[in-house]
N, C-alpha and C. Protein backbone atom coordinates (compact mmCIF):
# COMPACT_ATOMS: atom_id res chain seq x y z
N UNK A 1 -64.83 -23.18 54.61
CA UNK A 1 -64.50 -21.81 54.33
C UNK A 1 -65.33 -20.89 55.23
N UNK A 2 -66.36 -20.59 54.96
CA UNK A 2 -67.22 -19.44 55.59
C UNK A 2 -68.28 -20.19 56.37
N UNK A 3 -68.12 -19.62 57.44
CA UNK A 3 -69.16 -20.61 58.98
C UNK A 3 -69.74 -19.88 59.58
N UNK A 4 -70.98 -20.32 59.74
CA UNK A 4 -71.84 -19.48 61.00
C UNK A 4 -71.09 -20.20 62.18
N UNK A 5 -71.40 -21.28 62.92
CA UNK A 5 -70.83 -21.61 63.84
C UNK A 5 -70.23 -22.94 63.81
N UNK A 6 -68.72 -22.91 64.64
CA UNK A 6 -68.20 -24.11 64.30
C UNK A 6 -67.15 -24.05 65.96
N UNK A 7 -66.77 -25.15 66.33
CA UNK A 7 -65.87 -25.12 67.44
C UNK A 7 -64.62 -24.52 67.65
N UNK A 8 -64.08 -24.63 65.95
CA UNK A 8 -62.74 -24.12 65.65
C UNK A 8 -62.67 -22.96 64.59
N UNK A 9 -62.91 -21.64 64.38
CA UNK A 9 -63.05 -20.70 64.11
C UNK A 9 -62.52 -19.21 64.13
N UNK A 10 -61.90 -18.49 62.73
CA UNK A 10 -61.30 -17.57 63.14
C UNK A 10 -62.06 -16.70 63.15
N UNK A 11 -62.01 -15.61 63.16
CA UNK A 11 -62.73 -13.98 62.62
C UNK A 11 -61.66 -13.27 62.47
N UNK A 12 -62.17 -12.55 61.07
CA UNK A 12 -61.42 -11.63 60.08
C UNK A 12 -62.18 -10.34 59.51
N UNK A 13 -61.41 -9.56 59.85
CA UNK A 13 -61.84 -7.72 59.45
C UNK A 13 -61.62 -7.65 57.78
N UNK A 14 -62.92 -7.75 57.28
CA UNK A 14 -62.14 -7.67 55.42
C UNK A 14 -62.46 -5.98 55.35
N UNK A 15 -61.36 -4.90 54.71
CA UNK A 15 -61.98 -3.97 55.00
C UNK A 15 -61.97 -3.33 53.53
N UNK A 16 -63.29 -3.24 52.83
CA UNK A 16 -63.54 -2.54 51.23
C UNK A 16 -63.02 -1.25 51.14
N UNK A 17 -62.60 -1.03 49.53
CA UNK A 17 -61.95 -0.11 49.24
C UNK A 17 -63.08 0.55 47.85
N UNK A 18 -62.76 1.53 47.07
CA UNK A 18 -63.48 1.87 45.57
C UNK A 18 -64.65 0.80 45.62
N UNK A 19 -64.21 -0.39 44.42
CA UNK A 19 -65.63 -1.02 44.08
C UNK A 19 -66.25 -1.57 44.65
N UNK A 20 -64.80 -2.69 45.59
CA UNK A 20 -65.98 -3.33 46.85
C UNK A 20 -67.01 -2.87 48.01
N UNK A 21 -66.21 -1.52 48.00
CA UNK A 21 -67.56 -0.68 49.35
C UNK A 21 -68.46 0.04 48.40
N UNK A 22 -68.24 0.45 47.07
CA UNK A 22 -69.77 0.76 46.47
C UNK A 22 -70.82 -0.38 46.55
N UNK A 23 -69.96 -1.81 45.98
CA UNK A 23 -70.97 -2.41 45.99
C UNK A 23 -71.71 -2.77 47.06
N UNK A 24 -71.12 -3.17 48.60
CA UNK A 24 -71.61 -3.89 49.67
C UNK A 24 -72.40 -2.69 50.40
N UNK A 25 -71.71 -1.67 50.00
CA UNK A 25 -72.40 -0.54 50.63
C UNK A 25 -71.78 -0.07 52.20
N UNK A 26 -70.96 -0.75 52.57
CA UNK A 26 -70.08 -0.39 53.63
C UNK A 26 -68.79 -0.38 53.77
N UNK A 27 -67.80 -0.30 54.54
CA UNK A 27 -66.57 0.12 54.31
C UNK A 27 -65.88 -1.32 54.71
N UNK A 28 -66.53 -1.99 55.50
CA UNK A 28 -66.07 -3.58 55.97
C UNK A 28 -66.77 -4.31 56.55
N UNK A 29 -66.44 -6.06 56.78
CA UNK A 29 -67.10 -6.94 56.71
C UNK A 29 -66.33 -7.83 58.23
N UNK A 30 -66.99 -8.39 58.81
CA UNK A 30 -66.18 -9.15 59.94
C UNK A 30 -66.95 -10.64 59.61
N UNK A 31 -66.06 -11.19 59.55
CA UNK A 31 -66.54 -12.92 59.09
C UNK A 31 -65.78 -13.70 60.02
N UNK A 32 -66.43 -14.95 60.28
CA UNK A 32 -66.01 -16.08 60.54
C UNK A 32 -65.31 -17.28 59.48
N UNK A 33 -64.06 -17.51 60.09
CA UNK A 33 -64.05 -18.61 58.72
C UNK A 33 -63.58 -19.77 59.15
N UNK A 34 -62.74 -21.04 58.66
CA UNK A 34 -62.60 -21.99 59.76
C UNK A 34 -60.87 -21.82 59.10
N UNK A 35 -59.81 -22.54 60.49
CA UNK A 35 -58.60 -22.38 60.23
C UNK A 35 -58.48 -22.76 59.00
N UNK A 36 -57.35 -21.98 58.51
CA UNK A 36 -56.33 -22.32 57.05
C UNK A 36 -57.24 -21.63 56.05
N UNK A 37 -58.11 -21.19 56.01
CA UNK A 37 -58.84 -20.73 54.67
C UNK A 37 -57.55 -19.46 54.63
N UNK A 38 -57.73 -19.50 53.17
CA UNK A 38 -56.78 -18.49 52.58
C UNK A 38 -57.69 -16.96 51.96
N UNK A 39 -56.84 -16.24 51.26
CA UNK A 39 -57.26 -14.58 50.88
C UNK A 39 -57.98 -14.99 49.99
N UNK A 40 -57.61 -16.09 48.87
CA UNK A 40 -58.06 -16.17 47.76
C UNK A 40 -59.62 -16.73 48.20
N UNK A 41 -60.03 -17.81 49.00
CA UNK A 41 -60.98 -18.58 49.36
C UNK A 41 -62.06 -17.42 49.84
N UNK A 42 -61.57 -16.33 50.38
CA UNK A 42 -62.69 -15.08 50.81
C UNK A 42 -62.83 -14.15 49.64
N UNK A 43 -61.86 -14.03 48.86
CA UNK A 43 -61.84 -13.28 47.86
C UNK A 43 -63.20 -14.08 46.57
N UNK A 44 -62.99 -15.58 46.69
CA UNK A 44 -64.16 -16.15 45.83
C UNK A 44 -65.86 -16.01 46.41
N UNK A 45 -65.41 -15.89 47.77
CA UNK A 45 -66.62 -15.87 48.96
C UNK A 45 -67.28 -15.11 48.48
N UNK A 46 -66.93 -13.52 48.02
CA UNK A 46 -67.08 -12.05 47.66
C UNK A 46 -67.91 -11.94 46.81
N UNK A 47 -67.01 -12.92 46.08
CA UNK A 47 -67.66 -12.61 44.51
C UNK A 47 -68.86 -13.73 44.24
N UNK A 48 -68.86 -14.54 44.77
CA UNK A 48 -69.92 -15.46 44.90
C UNK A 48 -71.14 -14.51 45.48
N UNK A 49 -70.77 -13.78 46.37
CA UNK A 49 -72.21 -13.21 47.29
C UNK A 49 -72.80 -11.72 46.00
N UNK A 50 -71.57 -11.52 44.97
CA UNK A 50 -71.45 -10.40 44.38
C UNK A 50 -70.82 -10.51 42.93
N UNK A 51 -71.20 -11.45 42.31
CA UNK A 51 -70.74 -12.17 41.12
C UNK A 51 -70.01 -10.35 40.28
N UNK A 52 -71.03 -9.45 40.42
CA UNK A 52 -70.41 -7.99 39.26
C UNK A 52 -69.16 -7.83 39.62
N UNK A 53 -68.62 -8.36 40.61
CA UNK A 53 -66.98 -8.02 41.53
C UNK A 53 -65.91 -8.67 40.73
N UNK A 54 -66.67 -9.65 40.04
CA UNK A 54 -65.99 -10.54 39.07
C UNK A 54 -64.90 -10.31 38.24
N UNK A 55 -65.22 -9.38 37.16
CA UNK A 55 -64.26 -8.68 36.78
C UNK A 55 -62.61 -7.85 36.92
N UNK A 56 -62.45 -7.88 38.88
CA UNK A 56 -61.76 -7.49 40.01
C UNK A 56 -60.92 -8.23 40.23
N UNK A 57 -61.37 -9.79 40.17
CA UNK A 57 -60.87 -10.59 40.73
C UNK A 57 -59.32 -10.30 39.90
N UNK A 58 -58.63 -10.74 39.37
CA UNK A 58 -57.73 -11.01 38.48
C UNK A 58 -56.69 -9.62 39.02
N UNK A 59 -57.44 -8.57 38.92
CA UNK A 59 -56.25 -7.33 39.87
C UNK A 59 -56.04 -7.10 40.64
N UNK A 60 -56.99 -7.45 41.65
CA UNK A 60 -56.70 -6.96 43.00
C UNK A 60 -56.05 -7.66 44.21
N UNK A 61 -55.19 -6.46 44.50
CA UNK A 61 -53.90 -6.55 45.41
C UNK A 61 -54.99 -7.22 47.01
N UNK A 62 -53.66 -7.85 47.50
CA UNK A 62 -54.40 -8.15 49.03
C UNK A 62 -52.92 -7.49 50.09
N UNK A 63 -53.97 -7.36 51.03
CA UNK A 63 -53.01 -6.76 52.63
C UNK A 63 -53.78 -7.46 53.49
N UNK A 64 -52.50 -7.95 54.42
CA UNK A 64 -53.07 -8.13 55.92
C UNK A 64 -51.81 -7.88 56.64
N UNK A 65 -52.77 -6.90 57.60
CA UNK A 65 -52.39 -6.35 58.83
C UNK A 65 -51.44 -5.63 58.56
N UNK A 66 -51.43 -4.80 56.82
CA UNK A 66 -50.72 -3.76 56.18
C UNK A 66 -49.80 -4.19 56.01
N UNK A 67 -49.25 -5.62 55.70
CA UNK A 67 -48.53 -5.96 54.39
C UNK A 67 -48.88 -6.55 53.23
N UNK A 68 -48.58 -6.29 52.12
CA UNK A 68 -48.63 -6.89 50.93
C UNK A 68 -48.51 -8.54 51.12
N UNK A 69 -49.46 -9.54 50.19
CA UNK A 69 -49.76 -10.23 50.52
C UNK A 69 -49.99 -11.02 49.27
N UNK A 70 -49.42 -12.57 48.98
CA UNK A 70 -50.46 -12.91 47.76
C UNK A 70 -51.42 -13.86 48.46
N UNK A 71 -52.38 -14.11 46.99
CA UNK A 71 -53.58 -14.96 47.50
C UNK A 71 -53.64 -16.55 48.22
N UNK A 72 -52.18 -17.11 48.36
CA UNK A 72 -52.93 -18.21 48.74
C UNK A 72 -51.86 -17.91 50.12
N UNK A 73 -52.00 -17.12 50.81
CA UNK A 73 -51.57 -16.54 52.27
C UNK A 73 -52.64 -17.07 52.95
N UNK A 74 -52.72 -17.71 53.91
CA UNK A 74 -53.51 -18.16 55.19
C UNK A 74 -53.79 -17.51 56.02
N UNK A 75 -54.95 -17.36 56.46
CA UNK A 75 -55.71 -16.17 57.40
C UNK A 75 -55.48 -16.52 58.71
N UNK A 76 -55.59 -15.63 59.95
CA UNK A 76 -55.23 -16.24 60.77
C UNK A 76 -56.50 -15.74 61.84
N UNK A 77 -56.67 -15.80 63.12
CA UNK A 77 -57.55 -15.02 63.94
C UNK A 77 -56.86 -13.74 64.44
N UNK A 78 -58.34 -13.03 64.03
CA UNK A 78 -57.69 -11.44 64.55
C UNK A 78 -57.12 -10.47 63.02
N UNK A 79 -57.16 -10.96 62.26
CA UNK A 79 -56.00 -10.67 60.89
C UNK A 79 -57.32 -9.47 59.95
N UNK A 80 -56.85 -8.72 59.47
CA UNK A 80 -57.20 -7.30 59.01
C UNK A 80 -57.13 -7.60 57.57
N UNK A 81 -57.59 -8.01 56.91
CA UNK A 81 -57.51 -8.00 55.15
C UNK A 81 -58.42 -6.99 54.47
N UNK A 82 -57.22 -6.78 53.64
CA UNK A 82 -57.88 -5.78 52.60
C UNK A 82 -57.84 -5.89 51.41
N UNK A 83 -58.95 -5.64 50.55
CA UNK A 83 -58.98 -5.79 48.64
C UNK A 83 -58.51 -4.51 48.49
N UNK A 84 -57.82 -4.49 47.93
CA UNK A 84 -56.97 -3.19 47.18
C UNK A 84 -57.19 -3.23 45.59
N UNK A 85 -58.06 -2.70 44.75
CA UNK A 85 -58.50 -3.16 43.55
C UNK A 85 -57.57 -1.66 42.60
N UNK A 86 -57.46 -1.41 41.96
CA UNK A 86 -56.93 -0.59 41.04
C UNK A 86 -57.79 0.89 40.66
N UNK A 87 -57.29 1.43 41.40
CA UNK A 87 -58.19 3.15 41.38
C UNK A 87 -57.21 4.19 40.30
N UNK A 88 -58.61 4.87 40.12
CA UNK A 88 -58.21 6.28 39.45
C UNK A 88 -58.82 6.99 40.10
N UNK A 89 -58.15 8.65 39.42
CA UNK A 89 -58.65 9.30 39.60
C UNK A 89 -57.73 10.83 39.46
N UNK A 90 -58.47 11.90 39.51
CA UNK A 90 -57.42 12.76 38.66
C UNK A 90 -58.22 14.64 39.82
């Protein structure tokens, strides 16, 4: 799943929305991962590094490269994902 260095390797733009950029504290993340890892496999990555995200898991929408997307979609190199979690606001 998630690699510092490996021969065969993608990189992926995850880019936070509401809870995930309060918590990480930035707006996005650029990772390495190895082929075939899926949304869901970075989406556990997340919450592993950020267990309070936990709660998220279960609603939140995914996009790549601004389409709608479900979780066990395969990442590719170059590919733009986004957590889209459930906002308010008035």
């Amino acid at each position: 799943m998630f690699i510092i260095m490996a021969e065969a390797s993608i990189t992926v733009t995850i880019k936070l929305f509401a809870i995930y950029q309060e918590v990480y504290g930035i707006p996005e993340l650029i990772r390495q991962f190895t082929p075939e890892t899926t949304v869901s496999e970075v989406l556990s990555l997340v919450i592993e590094e950020h267990p309070q995200l936990k709660k998220w898991q279960s609603i939140t929408r995914f996009s790549i490269n601004y389409q709608f997307v479900e979780s066990d979609t395969k990442l590719q190199d170059g590919d733009e994902l986004v957590f889209i979690p459930p906002v308010s606001g008035g």
